[in-house]
C-alpha atoms as a PDB file:
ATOM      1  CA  UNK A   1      -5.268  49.313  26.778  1.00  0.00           C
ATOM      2  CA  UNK A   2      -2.275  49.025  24.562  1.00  0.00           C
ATOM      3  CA  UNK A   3      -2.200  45.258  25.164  1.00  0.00           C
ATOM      4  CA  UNK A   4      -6.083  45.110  24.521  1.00  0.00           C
ATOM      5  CA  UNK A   5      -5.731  46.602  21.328  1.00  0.00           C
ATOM      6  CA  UNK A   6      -2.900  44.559  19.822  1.00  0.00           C
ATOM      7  CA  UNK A   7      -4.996  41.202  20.384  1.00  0.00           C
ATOM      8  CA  UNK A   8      -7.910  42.849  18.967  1.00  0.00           C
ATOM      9  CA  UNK A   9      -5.557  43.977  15.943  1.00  0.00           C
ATOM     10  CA  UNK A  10      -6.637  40.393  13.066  1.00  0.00           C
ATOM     11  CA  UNK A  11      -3.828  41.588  10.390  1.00  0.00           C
ATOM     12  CA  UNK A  12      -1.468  38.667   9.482  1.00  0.00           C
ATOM     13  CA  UNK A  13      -3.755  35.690  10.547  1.00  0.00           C
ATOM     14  CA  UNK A  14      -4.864  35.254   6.481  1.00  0.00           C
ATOM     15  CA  UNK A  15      -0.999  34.547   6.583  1.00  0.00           C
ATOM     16  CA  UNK A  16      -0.644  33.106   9.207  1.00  0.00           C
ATOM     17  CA  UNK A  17      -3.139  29.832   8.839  1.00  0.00           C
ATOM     18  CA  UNK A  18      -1.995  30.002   5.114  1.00  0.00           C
ATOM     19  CA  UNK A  19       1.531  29.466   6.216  1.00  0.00           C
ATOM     20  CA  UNK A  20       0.208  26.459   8.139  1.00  0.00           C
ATOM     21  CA  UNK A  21      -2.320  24.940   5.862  1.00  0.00           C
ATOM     22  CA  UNK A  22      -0.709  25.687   2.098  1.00  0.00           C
ATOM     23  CA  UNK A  23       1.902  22.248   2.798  1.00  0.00           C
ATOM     24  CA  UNK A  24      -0.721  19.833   3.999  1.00  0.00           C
ATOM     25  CA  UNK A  25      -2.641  21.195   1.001  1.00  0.00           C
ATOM     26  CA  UNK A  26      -0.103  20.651  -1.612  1.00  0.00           C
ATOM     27  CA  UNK A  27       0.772  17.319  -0.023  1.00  0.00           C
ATOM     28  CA  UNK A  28      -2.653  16.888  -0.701  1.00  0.00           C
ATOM     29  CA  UNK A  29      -2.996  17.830  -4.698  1.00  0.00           C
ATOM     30  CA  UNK A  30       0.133  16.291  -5.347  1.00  0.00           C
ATOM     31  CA  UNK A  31      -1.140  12.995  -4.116  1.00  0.00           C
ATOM     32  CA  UNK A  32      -4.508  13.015  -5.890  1.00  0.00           C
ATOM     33  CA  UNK A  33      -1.901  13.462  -9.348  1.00  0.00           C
ATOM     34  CA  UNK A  34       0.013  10.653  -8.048  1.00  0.00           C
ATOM     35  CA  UNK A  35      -2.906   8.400  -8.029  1.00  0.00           C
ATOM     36  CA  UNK A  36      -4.371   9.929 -10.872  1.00  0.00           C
ATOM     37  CA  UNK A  37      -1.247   9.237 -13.178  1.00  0.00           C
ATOM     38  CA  UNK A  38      -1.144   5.589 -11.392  1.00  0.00           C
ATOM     39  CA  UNK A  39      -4.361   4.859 -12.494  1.00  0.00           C
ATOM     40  CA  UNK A  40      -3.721   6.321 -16.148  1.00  0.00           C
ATOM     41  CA  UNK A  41      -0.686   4.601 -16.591  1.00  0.00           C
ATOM     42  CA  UNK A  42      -1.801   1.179 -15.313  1.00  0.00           C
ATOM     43  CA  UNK A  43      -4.663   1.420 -18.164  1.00  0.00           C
ATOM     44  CA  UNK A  44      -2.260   2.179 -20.857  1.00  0.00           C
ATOM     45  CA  UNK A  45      -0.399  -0.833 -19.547  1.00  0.00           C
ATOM     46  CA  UNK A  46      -3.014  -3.031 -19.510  1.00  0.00           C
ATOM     47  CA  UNK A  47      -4.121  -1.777 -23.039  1.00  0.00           C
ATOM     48  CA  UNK A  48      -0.774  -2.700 -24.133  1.00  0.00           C
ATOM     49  CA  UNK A  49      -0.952  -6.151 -22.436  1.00  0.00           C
ATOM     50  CA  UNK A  50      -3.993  -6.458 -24.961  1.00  0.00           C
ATOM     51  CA  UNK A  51      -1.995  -5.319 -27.765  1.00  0.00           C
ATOM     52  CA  UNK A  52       0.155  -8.334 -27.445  1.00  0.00           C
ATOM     53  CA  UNK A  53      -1.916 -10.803 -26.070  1.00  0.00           C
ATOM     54  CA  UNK A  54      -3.851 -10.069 -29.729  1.00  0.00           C
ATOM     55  CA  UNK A  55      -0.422 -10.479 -31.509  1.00  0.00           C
ATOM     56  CA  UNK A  56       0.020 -13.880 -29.615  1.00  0.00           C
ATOM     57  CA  UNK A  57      -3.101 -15.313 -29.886  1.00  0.00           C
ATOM     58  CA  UNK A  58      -2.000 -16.138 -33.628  1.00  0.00           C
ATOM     59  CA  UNK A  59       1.923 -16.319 -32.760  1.00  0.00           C
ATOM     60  CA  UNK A  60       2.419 -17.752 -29.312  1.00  0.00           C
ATOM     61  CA  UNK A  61       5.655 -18.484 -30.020  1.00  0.00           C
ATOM     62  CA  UNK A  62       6.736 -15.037 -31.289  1.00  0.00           C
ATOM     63  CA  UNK A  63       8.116 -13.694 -28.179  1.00  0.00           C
ATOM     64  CA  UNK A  64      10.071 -11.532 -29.591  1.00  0.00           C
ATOM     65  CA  UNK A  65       7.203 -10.152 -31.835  1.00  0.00           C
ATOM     66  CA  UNK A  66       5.204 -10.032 -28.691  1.00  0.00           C
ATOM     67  CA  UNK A  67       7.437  -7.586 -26.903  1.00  0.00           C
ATOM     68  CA  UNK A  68       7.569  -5.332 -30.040  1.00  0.00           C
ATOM     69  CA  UNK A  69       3.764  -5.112 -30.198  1.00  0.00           C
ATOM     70  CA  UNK A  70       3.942  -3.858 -26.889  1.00  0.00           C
ATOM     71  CA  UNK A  71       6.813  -1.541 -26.670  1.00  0.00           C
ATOM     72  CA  UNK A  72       5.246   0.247 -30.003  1.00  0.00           C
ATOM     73  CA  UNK A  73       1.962   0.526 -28.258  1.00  0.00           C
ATOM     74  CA  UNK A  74       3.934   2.196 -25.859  1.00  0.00           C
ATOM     75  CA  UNK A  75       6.148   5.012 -27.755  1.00  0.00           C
ATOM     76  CA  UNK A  76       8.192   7.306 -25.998  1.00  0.00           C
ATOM     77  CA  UNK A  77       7.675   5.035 -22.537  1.00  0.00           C
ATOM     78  CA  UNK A  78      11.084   4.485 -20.739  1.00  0.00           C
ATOM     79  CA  UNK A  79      11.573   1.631 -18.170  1.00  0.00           C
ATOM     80  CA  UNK A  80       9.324  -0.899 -19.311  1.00  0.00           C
ATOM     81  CA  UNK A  81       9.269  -4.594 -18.282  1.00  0.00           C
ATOM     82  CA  UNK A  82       7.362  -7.151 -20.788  1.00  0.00           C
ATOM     83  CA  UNK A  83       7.897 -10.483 -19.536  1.00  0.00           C
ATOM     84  CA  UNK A  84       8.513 -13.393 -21.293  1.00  0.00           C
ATOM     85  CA  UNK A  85       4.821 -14.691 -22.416  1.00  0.00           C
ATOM     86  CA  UNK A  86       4.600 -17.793 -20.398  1.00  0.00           C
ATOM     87  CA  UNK A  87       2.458 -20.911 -21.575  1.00  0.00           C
ATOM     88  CA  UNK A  88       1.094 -22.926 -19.343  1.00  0.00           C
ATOM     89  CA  UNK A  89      -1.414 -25.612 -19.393  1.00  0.00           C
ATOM     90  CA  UNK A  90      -4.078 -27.210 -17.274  1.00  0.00           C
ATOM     91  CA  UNK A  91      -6.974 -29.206 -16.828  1.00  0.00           C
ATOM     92  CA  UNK A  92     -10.874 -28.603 -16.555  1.00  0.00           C
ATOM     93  CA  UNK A  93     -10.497 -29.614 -12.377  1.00  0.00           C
ATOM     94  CA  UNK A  94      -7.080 -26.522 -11.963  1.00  0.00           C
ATOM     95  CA  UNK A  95      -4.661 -29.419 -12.193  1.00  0.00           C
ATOM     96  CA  UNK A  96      -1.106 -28.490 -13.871  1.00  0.00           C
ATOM     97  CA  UNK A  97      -0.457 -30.763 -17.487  1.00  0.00           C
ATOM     98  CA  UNK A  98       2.135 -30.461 -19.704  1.00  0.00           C
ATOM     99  CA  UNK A  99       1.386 -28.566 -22.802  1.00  0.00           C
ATOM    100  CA  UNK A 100       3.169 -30.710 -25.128  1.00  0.00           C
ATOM    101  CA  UNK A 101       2.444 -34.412 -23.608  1.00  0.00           C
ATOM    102  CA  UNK A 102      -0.083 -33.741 -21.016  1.00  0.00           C
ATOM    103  CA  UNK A 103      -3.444 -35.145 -21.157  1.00  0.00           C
ATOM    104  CA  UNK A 104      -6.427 -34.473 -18.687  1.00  0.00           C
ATOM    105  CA  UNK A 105      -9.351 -37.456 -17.588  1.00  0.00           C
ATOM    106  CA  UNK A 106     -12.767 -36.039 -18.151  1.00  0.00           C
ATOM    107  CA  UNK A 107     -15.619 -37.965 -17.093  1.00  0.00           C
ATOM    108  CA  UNK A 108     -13.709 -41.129 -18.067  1.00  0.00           C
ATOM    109  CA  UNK A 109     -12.516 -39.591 -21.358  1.00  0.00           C
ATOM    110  CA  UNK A 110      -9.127 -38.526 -21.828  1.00  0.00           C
ATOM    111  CA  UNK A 111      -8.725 -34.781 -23.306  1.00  0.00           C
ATOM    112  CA  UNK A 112      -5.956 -32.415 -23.919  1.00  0.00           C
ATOM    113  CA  UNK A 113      -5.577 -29.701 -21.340  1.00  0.00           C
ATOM    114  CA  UNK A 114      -6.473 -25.910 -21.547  1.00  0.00           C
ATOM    115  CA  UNK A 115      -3.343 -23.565 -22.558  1.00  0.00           C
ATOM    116  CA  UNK A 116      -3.259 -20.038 -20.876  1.00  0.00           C
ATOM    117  CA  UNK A 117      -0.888 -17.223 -22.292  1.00  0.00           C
ATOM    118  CA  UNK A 118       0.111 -14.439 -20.232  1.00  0.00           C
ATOM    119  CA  UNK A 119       1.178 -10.946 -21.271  1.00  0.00           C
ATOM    120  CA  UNK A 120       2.417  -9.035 -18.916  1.00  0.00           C
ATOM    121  CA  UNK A 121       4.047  -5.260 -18.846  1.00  0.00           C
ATOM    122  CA  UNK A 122       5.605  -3.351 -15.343  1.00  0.00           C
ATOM    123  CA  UNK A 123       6.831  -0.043 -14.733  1.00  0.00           C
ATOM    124  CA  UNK A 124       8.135   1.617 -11.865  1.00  0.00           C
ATOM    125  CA  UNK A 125       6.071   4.871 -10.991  1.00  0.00           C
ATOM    126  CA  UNK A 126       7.916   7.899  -9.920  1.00  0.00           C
ATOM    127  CA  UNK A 127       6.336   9.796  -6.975  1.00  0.00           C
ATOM    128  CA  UNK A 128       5.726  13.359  -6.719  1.00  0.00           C
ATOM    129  CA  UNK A 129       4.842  13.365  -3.689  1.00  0.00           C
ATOM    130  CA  UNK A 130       6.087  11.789  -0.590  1.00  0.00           C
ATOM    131  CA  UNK A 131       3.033  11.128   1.592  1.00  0.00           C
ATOM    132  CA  UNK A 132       1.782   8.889  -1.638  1.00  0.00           C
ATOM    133  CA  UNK A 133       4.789   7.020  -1.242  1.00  0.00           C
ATOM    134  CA  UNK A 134       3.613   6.433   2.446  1.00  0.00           C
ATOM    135  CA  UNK A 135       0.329   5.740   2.130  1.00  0.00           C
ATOM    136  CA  UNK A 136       0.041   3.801  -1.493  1.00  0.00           C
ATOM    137  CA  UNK A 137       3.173   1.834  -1.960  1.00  0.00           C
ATOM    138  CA  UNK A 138       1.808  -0.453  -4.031  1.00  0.00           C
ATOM    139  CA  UNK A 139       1.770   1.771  -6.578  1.00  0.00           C
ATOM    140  CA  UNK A 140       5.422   2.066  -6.641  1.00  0.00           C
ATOM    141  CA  UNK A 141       5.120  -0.821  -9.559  1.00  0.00           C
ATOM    142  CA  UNK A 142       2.459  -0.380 -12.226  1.00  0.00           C
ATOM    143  CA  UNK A 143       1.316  -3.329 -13.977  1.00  0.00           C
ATOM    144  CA  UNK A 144      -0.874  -4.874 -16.833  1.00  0.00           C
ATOM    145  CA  UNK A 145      -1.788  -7.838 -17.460  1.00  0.00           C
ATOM    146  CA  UNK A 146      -3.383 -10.229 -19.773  1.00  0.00           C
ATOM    147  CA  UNK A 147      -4.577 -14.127 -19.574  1.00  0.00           C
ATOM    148  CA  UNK A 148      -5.405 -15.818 -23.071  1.00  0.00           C
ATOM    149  CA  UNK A 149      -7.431 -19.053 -22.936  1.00  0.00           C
ATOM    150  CA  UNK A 150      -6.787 -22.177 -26.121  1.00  0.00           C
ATOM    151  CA  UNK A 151      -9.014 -24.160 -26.024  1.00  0.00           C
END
């Protein structure tokens, strides 16, 4: 009878499958903000990409003045990479040309090639949470990135 009534007796289970469920949970939340800031932060990199690809679309050269434009889109952001904006040239059919000598053969005319410049900003993402270090590691590295076309 005694025994009877103590299984009967439901006090504690609230507790009990809170105990068990309130760290998968968390786990849980705390990923969704992981992925949430990821996502965030990867647009305000990419905006800032923009920033200088605009700046170096009338200064290509300005490397220097490129990185600026994109650190000061940027303020108060720690641990930035901006890599050096890299020109490179090719032709109408994806073949590599030099940008300063190189000439393409188009339809039996010779043209200059196409120059591309690329902006492009990184930043290590701190995780909150462990399990979104498991299951996304990609987003261990944020990135933006930006492709101009001369023509």
């Amino acid at each position: 009878m005694a025994l009877r009534r103590r299984l009967a007796e439901r006090r504690g289970i609230a507790a009990a499958e809170f105990a068990l469920l309130a760290p998968v949970a968390i786990l849980v939340f705390l990923s969704a903000y992981d992925v949430g800031r990821a996502m965030w932060r990867s647009q305000q990199l990419e905006t800032a990409a923009r920033v200088g690809a605009q700046y170096a679309f009338a200064n290509p050269t300005d490397s220097a003045g490129i990185a600026s434009r994109v650190q000061a889109s940027l303020p108060g952001w720690t641990g930035l990479t901006i890599s050096t904006p890299g020109l490179a040239c090719q032709c109408d059919n994806g073949a590599a040309a030099n940008c300063a000598t190189g000439t393409c053969t188009l339809n039996g005319a010779t043209v200059s090639p196409i120059a591309y410049l690329s902006v492009t900003v990184t930043q290590p993402l701190g995780f909150v949470s462990p399990l979104t270090a498991v299951l996304f590691p990609s987003l261990a590295t944020l990135r933006g990135n930006v492709e101009l076309r001369f023509h």
